[in-house]
N, C-alpha and C. Protein backbone atom coordinates (compact mmCIF):
# COMPACT_ATOMS: atom_id res chain seq x y z
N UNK A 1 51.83 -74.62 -35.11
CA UNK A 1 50.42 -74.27 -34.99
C UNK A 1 49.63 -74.92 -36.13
N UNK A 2 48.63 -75.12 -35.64
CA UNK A 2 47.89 -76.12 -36.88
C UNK A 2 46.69 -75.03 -37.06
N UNK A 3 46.74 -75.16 -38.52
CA UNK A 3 45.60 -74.31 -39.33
C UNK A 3 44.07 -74.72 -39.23
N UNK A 4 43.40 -73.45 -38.39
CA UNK A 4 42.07 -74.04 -38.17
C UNK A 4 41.49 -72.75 -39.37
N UNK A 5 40.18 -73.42 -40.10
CA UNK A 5 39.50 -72.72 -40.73
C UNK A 5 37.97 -72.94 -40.40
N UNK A 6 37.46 -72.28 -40.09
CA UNK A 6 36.09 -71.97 -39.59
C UNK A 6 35.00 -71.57 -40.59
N UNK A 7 33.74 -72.19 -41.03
CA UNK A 7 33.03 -71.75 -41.63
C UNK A 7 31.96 -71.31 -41.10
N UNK A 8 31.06 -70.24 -42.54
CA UNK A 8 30.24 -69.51 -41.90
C UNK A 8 29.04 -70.30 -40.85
N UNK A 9 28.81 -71.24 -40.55
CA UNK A 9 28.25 -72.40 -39.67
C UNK A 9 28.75 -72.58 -38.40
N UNK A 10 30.03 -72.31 -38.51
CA UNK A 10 30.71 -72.90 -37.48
C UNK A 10 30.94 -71.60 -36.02
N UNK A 11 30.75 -70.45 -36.89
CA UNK A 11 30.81 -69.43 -35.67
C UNK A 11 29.58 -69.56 -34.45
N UNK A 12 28.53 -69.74 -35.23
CA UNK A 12 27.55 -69.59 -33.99
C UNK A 12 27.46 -71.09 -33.25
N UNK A 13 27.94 -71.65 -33.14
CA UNK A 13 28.52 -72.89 -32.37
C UNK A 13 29.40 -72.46 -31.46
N UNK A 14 30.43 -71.32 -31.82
CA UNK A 14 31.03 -70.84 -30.78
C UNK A 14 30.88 -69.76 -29.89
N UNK A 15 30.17 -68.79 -30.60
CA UNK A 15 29.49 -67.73 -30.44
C UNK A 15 27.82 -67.74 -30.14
N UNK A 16 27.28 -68.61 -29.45
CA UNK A 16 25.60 -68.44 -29.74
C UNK A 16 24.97 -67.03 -29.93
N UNK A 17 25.08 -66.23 -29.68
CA UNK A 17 24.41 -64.85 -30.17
C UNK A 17 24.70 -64.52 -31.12
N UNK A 18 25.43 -65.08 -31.85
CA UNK A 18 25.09 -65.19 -33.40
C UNK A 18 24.13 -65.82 -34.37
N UNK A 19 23.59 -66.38 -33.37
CA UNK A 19 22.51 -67.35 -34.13
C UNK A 19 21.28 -65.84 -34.63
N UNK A 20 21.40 -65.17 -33.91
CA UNK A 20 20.34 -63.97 -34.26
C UNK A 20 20.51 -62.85 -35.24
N UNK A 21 22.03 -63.45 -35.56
CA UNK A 21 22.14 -62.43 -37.17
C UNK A 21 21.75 -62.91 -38.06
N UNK A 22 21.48 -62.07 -39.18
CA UNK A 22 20.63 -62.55 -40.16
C UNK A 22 21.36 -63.39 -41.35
N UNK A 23 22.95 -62.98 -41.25
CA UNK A 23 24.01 -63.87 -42.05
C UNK A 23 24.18 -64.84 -41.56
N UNK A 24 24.18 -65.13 -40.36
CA UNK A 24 24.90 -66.55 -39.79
C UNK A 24 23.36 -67.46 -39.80
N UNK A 25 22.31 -67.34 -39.51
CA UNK A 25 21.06 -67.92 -39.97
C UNK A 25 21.05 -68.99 -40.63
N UNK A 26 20.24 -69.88 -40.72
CA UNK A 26 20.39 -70.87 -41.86
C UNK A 26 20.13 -70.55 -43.08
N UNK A 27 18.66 -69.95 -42.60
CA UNK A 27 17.74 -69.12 -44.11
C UNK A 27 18.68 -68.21 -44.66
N UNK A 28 19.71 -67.68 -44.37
CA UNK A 28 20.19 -67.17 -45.10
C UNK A 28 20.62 -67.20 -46.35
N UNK A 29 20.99 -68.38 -46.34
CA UNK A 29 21.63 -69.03 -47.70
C UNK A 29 20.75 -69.51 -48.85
N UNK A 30 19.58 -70.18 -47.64
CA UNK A 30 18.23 -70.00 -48.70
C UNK A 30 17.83 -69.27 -49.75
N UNK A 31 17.92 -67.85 -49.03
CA UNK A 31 17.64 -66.66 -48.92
C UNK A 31 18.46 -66.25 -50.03
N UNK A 32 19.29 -66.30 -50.27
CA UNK A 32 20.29 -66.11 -50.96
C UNK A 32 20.38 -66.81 -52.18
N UNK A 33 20.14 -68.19 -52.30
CA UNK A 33 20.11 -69.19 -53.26
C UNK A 33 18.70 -68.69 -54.68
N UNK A 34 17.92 -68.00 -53.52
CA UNK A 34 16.56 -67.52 -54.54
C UNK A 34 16.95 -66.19 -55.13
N UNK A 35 17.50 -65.58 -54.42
CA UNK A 35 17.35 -64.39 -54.74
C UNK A 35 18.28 -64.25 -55.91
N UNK A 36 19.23 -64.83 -56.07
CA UNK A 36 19.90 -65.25 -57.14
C UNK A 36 19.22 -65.55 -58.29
N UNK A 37 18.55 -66.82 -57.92
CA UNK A 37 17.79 -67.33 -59.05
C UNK A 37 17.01 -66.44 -60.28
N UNK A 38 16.45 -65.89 -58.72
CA UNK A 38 15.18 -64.64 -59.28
C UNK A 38 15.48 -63.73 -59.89
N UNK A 39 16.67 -63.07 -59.71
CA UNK A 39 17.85 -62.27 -60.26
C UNK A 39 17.68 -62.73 -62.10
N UNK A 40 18.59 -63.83 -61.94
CA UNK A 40 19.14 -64.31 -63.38
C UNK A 40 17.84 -64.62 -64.05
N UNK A 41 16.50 -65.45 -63.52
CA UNK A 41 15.52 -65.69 -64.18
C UNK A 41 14.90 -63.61 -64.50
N UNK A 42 15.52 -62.47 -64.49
CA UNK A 42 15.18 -61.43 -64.80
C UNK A 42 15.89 -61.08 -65.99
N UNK A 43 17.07 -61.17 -65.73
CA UNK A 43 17.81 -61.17 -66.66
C UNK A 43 17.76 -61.45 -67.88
N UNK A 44 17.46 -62.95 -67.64
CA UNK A 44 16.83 -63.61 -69.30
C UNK A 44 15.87 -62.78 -69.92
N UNK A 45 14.33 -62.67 -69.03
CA UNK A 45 13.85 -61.67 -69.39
C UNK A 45 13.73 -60.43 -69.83
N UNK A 46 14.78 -59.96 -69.58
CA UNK A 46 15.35 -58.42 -70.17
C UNK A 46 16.52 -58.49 -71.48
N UNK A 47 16.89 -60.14 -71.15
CA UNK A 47 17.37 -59.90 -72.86
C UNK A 47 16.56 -60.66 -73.73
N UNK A 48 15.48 -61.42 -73.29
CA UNK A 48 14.50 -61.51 -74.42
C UNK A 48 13.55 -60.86 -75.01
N UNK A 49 13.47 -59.59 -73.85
CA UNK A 49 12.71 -58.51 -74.49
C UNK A 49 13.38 -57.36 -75.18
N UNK A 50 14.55 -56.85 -74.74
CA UNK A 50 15.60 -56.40 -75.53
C UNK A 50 15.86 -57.22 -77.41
N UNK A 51 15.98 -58.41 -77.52
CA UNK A 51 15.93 -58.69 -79.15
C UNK A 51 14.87 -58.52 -79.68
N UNK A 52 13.63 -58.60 -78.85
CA UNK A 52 12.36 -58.34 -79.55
C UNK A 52 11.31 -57.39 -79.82
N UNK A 53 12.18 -56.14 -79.13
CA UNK A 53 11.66 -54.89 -78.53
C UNK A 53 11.26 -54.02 -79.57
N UNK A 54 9.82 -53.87 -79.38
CA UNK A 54 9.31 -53.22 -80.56
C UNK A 54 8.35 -52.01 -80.17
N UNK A 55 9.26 -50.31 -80.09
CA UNK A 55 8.30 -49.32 -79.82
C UNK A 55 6.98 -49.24 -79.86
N UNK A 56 6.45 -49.59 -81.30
CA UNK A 56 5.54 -49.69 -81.11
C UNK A 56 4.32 -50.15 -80.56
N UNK A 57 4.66 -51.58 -80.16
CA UNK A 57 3.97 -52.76 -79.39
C UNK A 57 4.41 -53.03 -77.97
N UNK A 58 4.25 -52.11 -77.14
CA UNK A 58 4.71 -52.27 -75.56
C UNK A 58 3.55 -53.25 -74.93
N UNK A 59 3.71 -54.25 -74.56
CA UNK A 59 3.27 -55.15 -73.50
C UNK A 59 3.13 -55.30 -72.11
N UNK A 60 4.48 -54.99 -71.91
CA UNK A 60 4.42 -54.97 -69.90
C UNK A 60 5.49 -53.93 -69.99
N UNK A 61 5.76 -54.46 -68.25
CA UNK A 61 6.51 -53.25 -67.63
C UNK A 61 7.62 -53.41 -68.30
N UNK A 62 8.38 -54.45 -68.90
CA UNK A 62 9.82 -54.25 -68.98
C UNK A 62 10.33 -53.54 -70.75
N UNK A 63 9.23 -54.02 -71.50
CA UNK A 63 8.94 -52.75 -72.63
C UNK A 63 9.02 -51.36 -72.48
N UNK A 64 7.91 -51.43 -71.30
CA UNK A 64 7.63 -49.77 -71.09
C UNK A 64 9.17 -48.96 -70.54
N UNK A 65 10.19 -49.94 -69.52
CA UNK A 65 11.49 -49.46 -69.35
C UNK A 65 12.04 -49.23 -70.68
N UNK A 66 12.30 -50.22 -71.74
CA UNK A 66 13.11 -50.12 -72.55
C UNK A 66 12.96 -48.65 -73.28
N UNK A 67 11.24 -48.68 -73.37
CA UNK A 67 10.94 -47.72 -74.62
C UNK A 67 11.66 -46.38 -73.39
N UNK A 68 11.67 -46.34 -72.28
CA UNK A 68 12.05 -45.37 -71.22
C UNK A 68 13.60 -44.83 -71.34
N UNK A 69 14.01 -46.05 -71.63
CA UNK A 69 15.41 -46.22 -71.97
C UNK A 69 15.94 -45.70 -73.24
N UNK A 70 15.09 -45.82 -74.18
CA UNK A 70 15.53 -44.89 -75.88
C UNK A 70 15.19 -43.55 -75.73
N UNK A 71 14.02 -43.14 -75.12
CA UNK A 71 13.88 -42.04 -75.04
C UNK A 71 14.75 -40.95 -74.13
N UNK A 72 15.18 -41.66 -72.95
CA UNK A 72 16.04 -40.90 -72.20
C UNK A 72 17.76 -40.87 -72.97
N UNK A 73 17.81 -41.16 -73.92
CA UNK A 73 18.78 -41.20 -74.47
C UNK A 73 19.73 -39.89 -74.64
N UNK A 74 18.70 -38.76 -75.18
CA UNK A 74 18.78 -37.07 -74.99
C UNK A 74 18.70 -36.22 -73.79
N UNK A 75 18.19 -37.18 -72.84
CA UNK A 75 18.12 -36.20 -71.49
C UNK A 75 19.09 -37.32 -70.24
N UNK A 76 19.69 -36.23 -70.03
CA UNK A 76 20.65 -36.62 -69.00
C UNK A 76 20.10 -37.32 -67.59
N UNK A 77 19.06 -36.79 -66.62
CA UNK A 77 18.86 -37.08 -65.93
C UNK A 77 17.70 -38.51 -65.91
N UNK A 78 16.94 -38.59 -67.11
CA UNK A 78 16.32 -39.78 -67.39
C UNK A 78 17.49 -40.84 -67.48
N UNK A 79 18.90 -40.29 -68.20
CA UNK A 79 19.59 -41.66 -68.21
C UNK A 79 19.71 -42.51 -67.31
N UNK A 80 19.85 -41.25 -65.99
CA UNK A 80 20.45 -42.00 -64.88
C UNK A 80 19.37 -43.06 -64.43
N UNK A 81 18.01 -42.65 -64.61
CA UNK A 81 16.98 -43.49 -64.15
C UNK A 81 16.65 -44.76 -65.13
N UNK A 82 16.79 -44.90 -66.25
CA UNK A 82 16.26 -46.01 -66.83
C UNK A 82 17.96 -46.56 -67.38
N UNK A 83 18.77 -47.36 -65.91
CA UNK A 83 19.52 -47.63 -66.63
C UNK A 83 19.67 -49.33 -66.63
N UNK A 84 20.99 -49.81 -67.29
CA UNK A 84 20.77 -51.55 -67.49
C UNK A 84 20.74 -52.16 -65.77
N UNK A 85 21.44 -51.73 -64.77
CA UNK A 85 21.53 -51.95 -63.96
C UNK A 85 20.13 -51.51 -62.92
N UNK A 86 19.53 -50.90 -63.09
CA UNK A 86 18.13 -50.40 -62.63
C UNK A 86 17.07 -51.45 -62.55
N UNK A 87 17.03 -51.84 -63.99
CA UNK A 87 15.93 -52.69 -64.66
C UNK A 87 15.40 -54.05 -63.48
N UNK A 88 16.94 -55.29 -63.32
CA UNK A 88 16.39 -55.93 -63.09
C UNK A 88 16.41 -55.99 -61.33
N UNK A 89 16.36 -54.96 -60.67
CA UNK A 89 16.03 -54.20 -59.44
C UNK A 89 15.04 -54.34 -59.03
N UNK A 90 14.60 -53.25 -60.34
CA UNK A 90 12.91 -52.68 -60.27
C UNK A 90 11.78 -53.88 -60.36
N UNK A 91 12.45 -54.79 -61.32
CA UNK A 91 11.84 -56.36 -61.28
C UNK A 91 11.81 -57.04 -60.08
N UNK A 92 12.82 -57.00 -59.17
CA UNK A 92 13.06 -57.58 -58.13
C UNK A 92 11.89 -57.51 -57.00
N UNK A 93 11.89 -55.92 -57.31
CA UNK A 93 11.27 -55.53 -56.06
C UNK A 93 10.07 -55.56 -56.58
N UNK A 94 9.21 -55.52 -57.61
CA UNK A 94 8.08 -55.88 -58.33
C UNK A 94 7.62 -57.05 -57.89
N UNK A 95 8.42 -58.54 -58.27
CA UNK A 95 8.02 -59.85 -57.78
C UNK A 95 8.00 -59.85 -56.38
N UNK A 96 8.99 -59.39 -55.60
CA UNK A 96 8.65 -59.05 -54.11
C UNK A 96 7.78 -58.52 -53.59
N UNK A 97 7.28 -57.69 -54.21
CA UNK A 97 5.84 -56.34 -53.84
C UNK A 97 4.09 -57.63 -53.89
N UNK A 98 4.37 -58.59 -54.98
CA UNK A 98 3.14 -59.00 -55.44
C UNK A 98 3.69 -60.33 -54.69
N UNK A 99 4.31 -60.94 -54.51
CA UNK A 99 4.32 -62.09 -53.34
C UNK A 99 3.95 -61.87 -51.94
N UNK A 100 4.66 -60.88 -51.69
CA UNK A 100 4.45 -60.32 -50.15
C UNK A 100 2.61 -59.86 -49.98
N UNK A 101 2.19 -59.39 -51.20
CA UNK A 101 0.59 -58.92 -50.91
C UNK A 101 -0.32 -60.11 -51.09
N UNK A 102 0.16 -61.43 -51.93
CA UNK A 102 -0.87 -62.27 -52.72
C UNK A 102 -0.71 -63.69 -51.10
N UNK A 103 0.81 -63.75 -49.87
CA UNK A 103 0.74 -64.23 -49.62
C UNK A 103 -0.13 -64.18 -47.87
C-alpha cells in the first residue's frame, strides 16, 4: 500500500461541501496568519508596558489592567479577572471592536 497524505487543501477537492467550512476555506489561514500577528504584536505591548509601569502615571487601557492587576493581588476573585492570560484577549477583542466599527 502506498502512503497517501492529504492536506488541509486537498480535502475539499474531494469532498466539495467542505468548501463551506470555515477551516477548510482559504481565508482561513489568512485569518489565522493575522490573528497571530496581532496576538504577538500585543504581547510586546504588554511587556513594554509591564518594564515601564508606573502607578502613578496610567496612560491607556493596558496600564489601567496592570494597575488592576497589583491591586487584585489581595482579593481572590479580582485575581481571576486581571490575569496574564486575560490581558492580551481583552486587547484582541478591543482592536477587533474598533476595526469592525471604523470599517
Amino acid at each position: 500500500f502506498a502512503k497517501v497524505s492529504l492536506r488541509k487543501d486537498h480535502l475539499p477537492k474531494i469532498l466539495p461541501v467542505l468548501r463551506w467550512y470555515p477551516f477548510f476555506a482559504p481565508e482561513h489561514g489568512k485569518l489565522m496568519y493575522y490573528v497571530r500577528k496581532i496576538r504577538e504584536f500585543c504581547k510586546e505591548q504588554i511587556t513594554q508596558h509591564k518594564a515601564t509601569f508606573d502607578p502613578n502615571n496610567i496612560q491607556d487601557f493596558i496600564g489601567a489592567f496592570l494597575l488592576g492587576q497589583n491591586k487584585a493581588e489581595s482579593d481572590i476573585w479580582q485575581q481571576s479577572v486581571f490575569t496574564d492570560k486575560q490581558l492580551p484577549e481583552v486587547l484582541i477583542d478591543l482592536f477587533a471592536a474598533g476595526s469592525e466599527t471604523s470599517s
